[in-house]
Protein backbone atom coordinates (compact mmCIF):
# COMPACT_ATOMS: atom_id res chain seq x y z
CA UNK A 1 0.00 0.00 0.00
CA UNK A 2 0.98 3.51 -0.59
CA UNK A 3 2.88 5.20 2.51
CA UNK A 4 1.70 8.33 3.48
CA UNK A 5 3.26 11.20 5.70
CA UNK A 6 1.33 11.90 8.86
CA UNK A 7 0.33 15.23 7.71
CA UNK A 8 -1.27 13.39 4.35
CA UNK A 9 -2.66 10.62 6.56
CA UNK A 10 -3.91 13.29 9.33
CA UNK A 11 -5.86 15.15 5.97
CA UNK A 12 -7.09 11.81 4.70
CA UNK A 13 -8.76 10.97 7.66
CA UNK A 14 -10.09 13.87 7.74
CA UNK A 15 -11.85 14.10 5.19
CA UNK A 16 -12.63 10.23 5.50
CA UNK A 17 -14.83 11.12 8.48
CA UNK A 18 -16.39 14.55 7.05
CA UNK A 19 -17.46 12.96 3.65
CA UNK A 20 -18.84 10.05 5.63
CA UNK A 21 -21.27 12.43 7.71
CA UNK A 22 -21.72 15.37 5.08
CA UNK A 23 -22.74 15.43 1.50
CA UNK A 24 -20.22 15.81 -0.53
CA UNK A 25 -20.86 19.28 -1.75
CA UNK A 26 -21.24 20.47 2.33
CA UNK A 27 -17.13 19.29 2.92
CA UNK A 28 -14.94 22.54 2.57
CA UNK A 29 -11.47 22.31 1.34
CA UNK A 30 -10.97 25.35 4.36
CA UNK A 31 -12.91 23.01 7.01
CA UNK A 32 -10.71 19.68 6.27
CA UNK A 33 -7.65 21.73 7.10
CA UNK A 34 -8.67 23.43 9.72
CA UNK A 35 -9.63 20.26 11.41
CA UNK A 36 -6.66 18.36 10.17
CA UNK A 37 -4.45 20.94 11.95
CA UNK A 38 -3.08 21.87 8.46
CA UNK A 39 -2.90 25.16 6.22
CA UNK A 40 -5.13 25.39 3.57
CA UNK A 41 -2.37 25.75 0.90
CA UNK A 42 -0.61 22.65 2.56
CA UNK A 43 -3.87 20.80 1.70
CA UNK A 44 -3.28 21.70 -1.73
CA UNK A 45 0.40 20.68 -1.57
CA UNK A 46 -1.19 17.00 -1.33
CA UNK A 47 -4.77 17.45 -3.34
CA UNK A 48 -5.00 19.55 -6.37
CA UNK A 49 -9.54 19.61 -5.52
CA UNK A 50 -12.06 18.38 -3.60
CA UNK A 51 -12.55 15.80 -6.22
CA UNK A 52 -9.35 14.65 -6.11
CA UNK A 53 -9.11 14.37 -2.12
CA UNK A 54 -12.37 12.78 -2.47
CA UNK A 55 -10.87 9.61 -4.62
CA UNK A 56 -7.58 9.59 -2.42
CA UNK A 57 -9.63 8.89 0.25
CA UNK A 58 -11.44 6.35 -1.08
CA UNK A 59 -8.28 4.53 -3.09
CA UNK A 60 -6.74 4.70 0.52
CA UNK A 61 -10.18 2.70 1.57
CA UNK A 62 -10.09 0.08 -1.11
CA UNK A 63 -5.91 -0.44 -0.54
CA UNK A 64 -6.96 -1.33 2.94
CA UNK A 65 -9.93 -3.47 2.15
CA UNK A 66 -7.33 -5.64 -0.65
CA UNK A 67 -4.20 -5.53 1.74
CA UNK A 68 -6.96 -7.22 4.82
CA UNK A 69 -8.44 -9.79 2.00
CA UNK A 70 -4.50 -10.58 0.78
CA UNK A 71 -3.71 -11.40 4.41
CA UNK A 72 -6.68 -14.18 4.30
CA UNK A 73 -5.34 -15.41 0.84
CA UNK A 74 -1.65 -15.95 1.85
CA UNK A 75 -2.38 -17.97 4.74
CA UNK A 76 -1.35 -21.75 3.21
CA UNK A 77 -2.99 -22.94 6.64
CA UNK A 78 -6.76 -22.29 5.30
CA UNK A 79 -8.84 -24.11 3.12
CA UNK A 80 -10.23 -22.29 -0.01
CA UNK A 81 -14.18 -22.33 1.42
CA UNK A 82 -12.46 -20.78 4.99
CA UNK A 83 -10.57 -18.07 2.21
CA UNK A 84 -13.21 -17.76 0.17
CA UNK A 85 -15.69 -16.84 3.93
CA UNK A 86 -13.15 -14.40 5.25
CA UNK A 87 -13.06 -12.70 1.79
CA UNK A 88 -16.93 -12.27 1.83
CA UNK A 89 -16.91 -11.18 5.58
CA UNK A 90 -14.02 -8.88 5.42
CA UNK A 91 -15.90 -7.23 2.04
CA UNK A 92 -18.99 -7.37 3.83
CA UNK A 93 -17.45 -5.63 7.10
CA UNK A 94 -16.16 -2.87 5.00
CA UNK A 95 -19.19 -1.96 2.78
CA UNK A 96 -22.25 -2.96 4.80
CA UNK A 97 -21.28 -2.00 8.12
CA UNK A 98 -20.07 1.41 7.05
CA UNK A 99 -22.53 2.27 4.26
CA UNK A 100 -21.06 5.32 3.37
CA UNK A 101 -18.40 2.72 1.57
CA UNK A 102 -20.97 1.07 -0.08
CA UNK A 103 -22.25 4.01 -1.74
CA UNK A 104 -18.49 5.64 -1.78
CA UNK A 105 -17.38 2.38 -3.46
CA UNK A 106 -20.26 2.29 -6.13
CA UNK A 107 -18.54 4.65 -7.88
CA UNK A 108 -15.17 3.57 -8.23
CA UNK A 109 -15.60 -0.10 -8.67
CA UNK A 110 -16.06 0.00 -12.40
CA UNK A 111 -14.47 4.33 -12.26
CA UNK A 112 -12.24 6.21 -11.82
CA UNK A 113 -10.18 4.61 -14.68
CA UNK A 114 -6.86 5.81 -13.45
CA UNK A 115 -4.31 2.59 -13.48
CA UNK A 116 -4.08 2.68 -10.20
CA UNK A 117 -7.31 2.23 -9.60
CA UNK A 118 -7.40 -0.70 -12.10
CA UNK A 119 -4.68 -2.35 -10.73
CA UNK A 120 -6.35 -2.30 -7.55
CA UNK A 121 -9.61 -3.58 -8.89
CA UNK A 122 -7.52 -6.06 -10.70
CA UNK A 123 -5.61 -7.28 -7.64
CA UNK A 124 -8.95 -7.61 -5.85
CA UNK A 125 -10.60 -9.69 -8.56
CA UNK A 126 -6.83 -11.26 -8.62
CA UNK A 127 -6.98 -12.76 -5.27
CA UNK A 128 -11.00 -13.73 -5.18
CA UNK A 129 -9.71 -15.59 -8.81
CA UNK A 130 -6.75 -17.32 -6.83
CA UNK A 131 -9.34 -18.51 -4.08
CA UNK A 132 -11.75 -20.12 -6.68
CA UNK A 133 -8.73 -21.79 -8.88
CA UNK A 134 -7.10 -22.98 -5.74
CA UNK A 135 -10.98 -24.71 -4.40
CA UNK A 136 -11.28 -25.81 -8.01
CA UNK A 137 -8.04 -27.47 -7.58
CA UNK A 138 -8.35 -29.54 -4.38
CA UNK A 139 -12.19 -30.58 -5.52
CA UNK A 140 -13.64 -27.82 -3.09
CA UNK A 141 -15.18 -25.33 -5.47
CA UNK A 142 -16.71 -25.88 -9.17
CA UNK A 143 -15.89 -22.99 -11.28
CA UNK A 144 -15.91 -23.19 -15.04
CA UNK A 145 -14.55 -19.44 -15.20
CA UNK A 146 -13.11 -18.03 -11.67
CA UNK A 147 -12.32 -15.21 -14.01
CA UNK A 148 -15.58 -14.23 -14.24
CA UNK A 149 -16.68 -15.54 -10.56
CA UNK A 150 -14.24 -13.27 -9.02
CA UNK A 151 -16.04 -10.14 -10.53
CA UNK A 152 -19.18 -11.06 -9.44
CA UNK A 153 -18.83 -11.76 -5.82
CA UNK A 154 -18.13 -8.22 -4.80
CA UNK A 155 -20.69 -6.76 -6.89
CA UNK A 156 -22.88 -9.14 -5.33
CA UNK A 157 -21.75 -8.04 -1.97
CA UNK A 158 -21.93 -4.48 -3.02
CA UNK A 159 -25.07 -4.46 -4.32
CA UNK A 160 -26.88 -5.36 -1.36
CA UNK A 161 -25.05 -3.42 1.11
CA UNK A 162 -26.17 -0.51 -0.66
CA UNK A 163 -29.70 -1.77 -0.46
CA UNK A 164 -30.19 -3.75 1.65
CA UNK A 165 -33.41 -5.17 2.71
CA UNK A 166 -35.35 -3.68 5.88
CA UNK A 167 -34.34 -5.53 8.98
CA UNK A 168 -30.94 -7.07 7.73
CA UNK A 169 -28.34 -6.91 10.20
CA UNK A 170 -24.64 -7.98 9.24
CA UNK A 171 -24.51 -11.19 10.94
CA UNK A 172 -27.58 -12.11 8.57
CA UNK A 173 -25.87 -10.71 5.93
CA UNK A 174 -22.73 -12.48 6.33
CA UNK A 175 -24.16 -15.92 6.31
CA UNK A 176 -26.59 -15.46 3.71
CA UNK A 177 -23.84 -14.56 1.65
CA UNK A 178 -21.51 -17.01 2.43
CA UNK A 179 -23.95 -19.46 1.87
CA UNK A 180 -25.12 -18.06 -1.44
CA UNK A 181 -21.17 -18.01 -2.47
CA UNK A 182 -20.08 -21.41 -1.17
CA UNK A 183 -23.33 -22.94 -2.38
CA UNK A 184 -23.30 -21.90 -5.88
CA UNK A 185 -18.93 -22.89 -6.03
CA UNK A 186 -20.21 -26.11 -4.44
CA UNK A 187 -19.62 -29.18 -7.15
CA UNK A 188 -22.26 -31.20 -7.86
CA UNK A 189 -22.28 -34.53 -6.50
């Protein structure tokens, strides 16, 4: 993951916290520094706009949400379905239990198409593609394109932390969708 210094880190989460609780047009440039104990024009030593703070926080969001799930991956120790339920729960922890993410996250999935943001996407779908091919491989999982699988799966997840039906609380969420995932990767015997 990208290091930042603690004055960009202090502005970041900043600005995390504002655009969570403030629409995005209410979050002043002037009110992120003054909270982040920073000059304006230092602000704009690190972020060119609003916009442009607004997708570094988010990138910083999604680089934490891949660096958790590659943690899970690279553990030889667990199986692919015990992967493949810490992937969905970690996901699921990140967009459904802070919804601002979910909607944040909407927008960046498929855009910005900087390539850094597509080699994030691509290291996500990268490691969810690894999971499959490895369950696929020891007769856990039946996938005839993990390619495609991996894409899926956090759209899925996204999709219904953004809406979500009435009365769904994460633990519900969680196993339906770990069912619904393991399930559907389950071969048929």
């Amino acid at each position: 993951m990208k290091e930042y210094s603690d004055k960009e880190a202090r502005i970041l989460d900043t600005a995390a916290e504002m655009f969570a609780n403030k629409a995005f047009h209410k979050v002043l440039l002037s009110d992120v520094a003054h909270a982040a104990r920073v000059g304006k024009g230092t602000l704009y030593l690190y972020f060119k706009s609003k916009d442009d703070l607004y997708f570094a926080v988010l990138f910083r969001g999604f680089s934490i949400l891949v660096d958790t799930l590659k943690m899970y991956t690279d553990q030889p120790d667990l199986s692919p379905t015990q992967k493949m339920e810490n992937i969905i729960r970690e996901m699921s922890i990140f967009m459904f239990m802070k919804a601002t993410n979910a909607h944040l996250l909407s927008r960046v999935m498929h855009f910005p198409e900087s390539g850094e943001w597509q080699d994030k996407r691509t290291e996500l779908w990268g490691l969810i593609q690894a999971v499959i091919e490895e369950g696929v491989e020891k007769g856990e999982f039946e996938d005839t394109n993990p390619r495609f699988t991996s894409q899926y799966i956090p759209s899925f997840i996204r999709s219904i932390s953004i809406f979500p039906p009435e009365g769904l609380d994460h633990e519900q969420f969680c196993t339906h969708a770990c069912n619904f995932v393991l399930k559907a990767l389950k071969p048929d015997r």
